[in-house]
Protein backbone atom coordinates (compact mmCIF):
# COMPACT_ATOMS: atom_id res chain seq x y z
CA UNK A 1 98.04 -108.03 127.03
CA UNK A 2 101.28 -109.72 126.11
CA UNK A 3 100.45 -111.10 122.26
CA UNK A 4 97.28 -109.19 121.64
CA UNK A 5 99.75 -107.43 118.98
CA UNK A 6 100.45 -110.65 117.87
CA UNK A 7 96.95 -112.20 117.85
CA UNK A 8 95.73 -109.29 116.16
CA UNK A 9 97.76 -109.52 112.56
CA UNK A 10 96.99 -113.44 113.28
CA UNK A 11 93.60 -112.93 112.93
CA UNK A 12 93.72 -110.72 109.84
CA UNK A 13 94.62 -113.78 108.19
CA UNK A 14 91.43 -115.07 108.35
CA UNK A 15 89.42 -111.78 107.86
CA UNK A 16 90.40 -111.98 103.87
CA UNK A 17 89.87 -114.04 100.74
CA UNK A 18 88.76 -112.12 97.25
CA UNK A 19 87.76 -113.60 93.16
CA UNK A 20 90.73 -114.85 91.50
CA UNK A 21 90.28 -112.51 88.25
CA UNK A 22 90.44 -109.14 90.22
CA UNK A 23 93.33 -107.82 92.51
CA UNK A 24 92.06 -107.15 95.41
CA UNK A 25 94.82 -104.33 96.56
CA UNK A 26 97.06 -102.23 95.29
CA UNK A 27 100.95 -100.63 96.52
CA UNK A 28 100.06 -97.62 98.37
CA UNK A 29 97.08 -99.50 100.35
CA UNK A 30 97.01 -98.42 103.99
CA UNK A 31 94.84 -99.79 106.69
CA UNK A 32 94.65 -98.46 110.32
CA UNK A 33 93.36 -100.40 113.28
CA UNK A 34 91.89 -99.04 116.44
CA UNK A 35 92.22 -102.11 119.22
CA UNK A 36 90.87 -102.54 122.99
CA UNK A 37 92.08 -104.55 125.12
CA UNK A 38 89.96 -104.30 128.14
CA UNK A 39 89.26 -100.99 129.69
CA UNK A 40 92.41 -100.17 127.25
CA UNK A 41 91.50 -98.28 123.69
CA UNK A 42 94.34 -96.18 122.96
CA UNK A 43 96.17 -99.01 120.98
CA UNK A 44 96.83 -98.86 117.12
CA UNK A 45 98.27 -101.24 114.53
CA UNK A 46 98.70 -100.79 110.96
CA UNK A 47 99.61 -102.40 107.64
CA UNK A 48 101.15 -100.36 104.55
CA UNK A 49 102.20 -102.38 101.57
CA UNK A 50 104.62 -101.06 99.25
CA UNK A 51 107.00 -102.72 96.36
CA UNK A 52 110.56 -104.05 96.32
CA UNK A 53 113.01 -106.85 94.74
CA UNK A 54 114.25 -110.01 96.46
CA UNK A 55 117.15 -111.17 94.02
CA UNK A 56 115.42 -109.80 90.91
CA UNK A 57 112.33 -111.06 91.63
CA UNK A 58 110.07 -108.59 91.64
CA UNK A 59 107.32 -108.47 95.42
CA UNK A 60 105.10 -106.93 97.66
CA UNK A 61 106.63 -105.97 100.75
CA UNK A 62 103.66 -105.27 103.82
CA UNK A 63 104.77 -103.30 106.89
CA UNK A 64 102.93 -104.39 109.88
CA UNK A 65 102.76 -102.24 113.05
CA UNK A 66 101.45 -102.24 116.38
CA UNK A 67 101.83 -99.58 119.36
CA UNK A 68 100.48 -98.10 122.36
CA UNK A 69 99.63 -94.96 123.14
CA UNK A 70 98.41 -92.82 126.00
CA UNK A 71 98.04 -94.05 129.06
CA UNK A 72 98.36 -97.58 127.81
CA UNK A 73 101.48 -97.23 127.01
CA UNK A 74 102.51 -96.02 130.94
CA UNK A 75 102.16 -99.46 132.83
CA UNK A 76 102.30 -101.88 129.32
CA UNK A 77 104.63 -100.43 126.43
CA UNK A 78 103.91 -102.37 123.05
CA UNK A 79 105.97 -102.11 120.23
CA UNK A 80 105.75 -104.62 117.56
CA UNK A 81 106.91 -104.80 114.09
CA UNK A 82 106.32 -107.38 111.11
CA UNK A 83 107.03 -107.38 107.73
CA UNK A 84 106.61 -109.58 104.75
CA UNK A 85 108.15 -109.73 101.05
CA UNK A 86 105.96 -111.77 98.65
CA UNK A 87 105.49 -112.31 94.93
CA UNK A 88 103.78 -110.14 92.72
CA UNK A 89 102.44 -113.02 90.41
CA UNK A 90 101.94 -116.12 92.58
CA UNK A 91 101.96 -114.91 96.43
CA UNK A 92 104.35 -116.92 97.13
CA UNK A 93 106.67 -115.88 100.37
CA UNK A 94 110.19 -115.20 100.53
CA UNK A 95 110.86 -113.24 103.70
CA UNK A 96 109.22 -112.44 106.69
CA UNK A 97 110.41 -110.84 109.59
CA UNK A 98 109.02 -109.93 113.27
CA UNK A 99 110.49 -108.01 115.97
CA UNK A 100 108.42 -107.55 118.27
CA UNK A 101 109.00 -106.39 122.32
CA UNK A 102 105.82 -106.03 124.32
CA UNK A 103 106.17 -105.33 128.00
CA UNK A 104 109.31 -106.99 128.10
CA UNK A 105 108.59 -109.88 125.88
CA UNK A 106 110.53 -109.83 122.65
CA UNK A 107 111.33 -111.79 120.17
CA UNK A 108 113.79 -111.21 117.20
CA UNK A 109 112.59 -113.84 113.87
CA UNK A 110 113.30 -114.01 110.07
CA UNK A 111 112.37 -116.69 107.98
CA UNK A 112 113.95 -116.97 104.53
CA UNK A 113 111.78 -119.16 101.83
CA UNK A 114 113.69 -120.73 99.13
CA UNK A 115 110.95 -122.24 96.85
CA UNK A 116 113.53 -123.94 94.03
CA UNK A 117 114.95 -126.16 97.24
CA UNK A 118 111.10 -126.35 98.78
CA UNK A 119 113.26 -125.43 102.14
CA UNK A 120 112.78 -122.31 104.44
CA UNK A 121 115.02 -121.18 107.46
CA UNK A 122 114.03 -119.41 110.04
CA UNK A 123 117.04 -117.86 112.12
CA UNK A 124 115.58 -116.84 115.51
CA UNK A 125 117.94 -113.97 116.47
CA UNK A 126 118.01 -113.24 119.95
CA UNK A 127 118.80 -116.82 120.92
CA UNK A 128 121.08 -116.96 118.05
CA UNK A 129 119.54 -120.73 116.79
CA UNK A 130 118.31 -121.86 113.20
CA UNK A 131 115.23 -123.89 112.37
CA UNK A 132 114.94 -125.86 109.09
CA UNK A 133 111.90 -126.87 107.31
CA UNK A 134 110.46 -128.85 104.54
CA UNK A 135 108.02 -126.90 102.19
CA UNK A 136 105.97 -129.83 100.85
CA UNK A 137 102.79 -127.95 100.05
CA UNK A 138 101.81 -124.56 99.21
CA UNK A 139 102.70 -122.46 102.45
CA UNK A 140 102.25 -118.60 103.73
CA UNK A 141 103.65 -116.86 106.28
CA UNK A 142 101.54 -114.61 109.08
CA UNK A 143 101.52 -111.40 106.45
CA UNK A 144 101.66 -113.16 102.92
CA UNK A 145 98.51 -115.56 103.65
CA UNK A 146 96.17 -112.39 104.33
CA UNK A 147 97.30 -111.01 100.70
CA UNK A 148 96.78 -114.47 99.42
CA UNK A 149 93.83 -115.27 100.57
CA UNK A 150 92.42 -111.75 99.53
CA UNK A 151 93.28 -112.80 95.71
CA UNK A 152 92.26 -116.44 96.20
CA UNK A 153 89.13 -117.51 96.96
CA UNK A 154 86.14 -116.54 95.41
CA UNK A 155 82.94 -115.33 97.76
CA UNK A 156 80.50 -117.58 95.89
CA UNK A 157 82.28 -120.56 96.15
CA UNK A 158 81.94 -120.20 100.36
CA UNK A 159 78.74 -122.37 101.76
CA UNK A 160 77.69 -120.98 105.39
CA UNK A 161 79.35 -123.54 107.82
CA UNK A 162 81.79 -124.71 105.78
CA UNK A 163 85.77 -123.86 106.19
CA UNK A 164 88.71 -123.15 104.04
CA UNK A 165 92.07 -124.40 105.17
CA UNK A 166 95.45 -122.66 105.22
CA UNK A 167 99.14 -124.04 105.90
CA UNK A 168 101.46 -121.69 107.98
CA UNK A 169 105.15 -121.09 108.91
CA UNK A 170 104.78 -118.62 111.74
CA UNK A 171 107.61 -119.32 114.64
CA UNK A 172 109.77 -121.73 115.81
CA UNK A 173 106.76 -123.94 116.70
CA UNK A 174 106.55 -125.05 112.80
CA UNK A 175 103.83 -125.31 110.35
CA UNK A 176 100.57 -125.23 111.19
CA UNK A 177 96.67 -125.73 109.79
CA UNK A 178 94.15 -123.56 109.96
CA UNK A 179 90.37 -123.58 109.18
CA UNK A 180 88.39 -120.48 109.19
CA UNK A 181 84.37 -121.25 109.07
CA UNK A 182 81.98 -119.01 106.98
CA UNK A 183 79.38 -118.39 109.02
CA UNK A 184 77.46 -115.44 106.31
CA UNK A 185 76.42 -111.89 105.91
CA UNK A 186 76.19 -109.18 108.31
CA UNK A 187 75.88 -105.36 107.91
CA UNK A 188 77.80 -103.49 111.22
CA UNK A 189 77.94 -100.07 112.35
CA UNK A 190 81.11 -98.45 112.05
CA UNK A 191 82.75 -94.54 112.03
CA UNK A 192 82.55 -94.62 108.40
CA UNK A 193 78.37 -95.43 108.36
CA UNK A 194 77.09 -99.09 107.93
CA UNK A 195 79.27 -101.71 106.23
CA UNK A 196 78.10 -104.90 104.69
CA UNK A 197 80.18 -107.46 105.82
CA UNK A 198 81.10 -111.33 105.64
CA UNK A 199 81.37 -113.27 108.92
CA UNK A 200 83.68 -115.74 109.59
CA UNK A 201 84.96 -117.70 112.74
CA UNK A 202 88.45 -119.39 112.87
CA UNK A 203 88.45 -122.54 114.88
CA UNK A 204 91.16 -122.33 117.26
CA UNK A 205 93.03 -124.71 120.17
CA UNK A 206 91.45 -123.49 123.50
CA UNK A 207 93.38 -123.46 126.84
CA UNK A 208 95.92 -121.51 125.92
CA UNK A 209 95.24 -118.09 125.19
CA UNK A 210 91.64 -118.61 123.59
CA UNK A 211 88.95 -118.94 126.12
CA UNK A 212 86.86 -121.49 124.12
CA UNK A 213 87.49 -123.22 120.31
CA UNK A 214 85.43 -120.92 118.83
CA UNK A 215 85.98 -117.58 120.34
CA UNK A 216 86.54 -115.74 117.82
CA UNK A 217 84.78 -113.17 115.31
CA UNK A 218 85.63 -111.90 112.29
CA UNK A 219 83.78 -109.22 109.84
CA UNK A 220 85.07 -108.41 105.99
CA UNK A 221 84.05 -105.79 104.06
CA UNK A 222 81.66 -107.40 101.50
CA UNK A 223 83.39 -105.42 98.49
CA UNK A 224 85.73 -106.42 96.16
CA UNK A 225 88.90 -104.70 98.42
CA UNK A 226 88.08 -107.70 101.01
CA UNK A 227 89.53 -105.67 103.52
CA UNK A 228 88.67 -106.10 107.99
CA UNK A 229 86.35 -104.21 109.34
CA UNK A 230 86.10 -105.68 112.79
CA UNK A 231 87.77 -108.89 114.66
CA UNK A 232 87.00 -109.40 117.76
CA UNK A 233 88.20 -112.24 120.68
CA UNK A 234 87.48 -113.57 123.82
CA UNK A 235 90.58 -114.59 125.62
CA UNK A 236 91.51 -116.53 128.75
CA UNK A 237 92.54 -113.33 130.61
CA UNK A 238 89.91 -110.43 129.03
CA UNK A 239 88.86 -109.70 125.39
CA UNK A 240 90.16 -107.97 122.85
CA UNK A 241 88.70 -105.98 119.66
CA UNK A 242 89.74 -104.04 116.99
CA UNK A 243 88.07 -102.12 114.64
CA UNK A 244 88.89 -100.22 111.16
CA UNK A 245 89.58 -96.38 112.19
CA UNK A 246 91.26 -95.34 109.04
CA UNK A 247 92.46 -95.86 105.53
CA UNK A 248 94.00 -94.83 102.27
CA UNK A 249 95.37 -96.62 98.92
CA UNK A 250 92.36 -99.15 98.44
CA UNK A 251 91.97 -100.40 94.74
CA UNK A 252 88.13 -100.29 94.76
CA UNK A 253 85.52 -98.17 95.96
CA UNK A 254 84.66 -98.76 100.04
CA UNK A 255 81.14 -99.33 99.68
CA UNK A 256 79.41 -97.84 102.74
CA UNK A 257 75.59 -98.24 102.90
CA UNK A 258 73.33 -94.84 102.75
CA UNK A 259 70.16 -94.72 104.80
């Protein structure tokens, strides 16, 4: 279970995109996730986005959460924490930080963008050590590129089997490229009645926690908020899921399809 936390804001990366002439979210937008992990269901994550300043610039700042609960939380104790601080006009990243300790496993990282120098840092804590690197293209951290994306692309431009590309500065590890492949429409059942929904499946490295290259499944809400409903992912060492199980804050109507 070590990551899921981890693999689970990763993925809502790739659950988003939105038209370019309409704001897809608001401050005050609150999403709540229900994940399994296994036999495991009594695991939640969250994201909350609010407003602040970084040096008079005016941002977003998204709180990400994940926890267990219940008897998960006896034999595996999750409790991670991510947050990023991103422009208001262009998306553009300027902090992100994740603290995360599950089971055990913890790391301590904040990465600082400085976009007039095209240089970010990222200061891994709990080793005490600094990593530079070169921002030569457009670039997004784990929380700012689901944002982005959400305000970015535009649904009819998206041909079924095609992929859009992002850059990212996640860890230590460096930038990296990612494709996420538009595989089309699909309505699913959820708590909240039947959703239409866009498919998509990112195509991923396998052998090291994915169980093949394309093992992964994710549904968006076909509505102009662009927000998950379910992602879902077959791992080396089980599966996990997550679903939507709550909300509040959305800028548009959550169109849910009456019978």
């Amino acid at each position: 279970m070590k990551n899921a936390f981890t693999l689970f804001f990763l993925l809502t990366v790739f659950s988003s995109y939105s038209q370019q002439s309409k704001s897809a979210f608001q401050p005050g937008e609150w999403l709540k996730f229900r994940m399994h992990y296994g036999f495991l269901n009594a695991s939640y994550a969250t994201l909350h986005l609010k407003t602040a300043n970084i040096d008079g610039i005016p941002v977003y700042h998204v709180v990400g959460k994940g926890r267990t609960t219940g008897f998960a939380s006896v034999f595996f104790k999750v409790d991670d924490t991510y947050e990023s601080y991103f422009g208001k006009e262009d998306g553009r990243p300027y902090k992100f930080i994740r603290k995360i300790d599950e089971g055990g496993y913890t790391k301590d990282i904040e990465i600082n963008f400085d976009h007039k120098e095209d240089k970010a840092v990222l200061y891994d804590k709990k080793h005490n050590k600094k990593y530079k690197f070169e921002l030569k293209d457009s670039i997004q951290d784990l929380l700012s590129a689901f944002y982005y994306l959400r305000n970015n692309y535009e649904p009819s431009d998206l041909v079924v089997g095609e992929a859009i590309k992002l850059k990212m500065l996640y860890d230590d590890d460096g930038i990296f490229n990612f494709k996420l492949k538009y595989l089309g429409t699909e309505i699913l059942k959820t708590k909240f009645g039947k959703v239409e929904c866009y498919k998509f499946r990112p195509l991923v490295q396998s052998g090291r926690v994915f169980k093949e290259r394309e093992s992964l499944s994710l549904w968006v809400s076909a509505d102009d908020n662009r927000i998950p409903i379910r992602i879902q992912a077959d791992l080396a060492v089980g599966s996990i899921k997550a679903d939507l199980d709550g909300y509040n804050g959305l800028k548009h109507q959550f169109k849910i399809i009456m019978d």
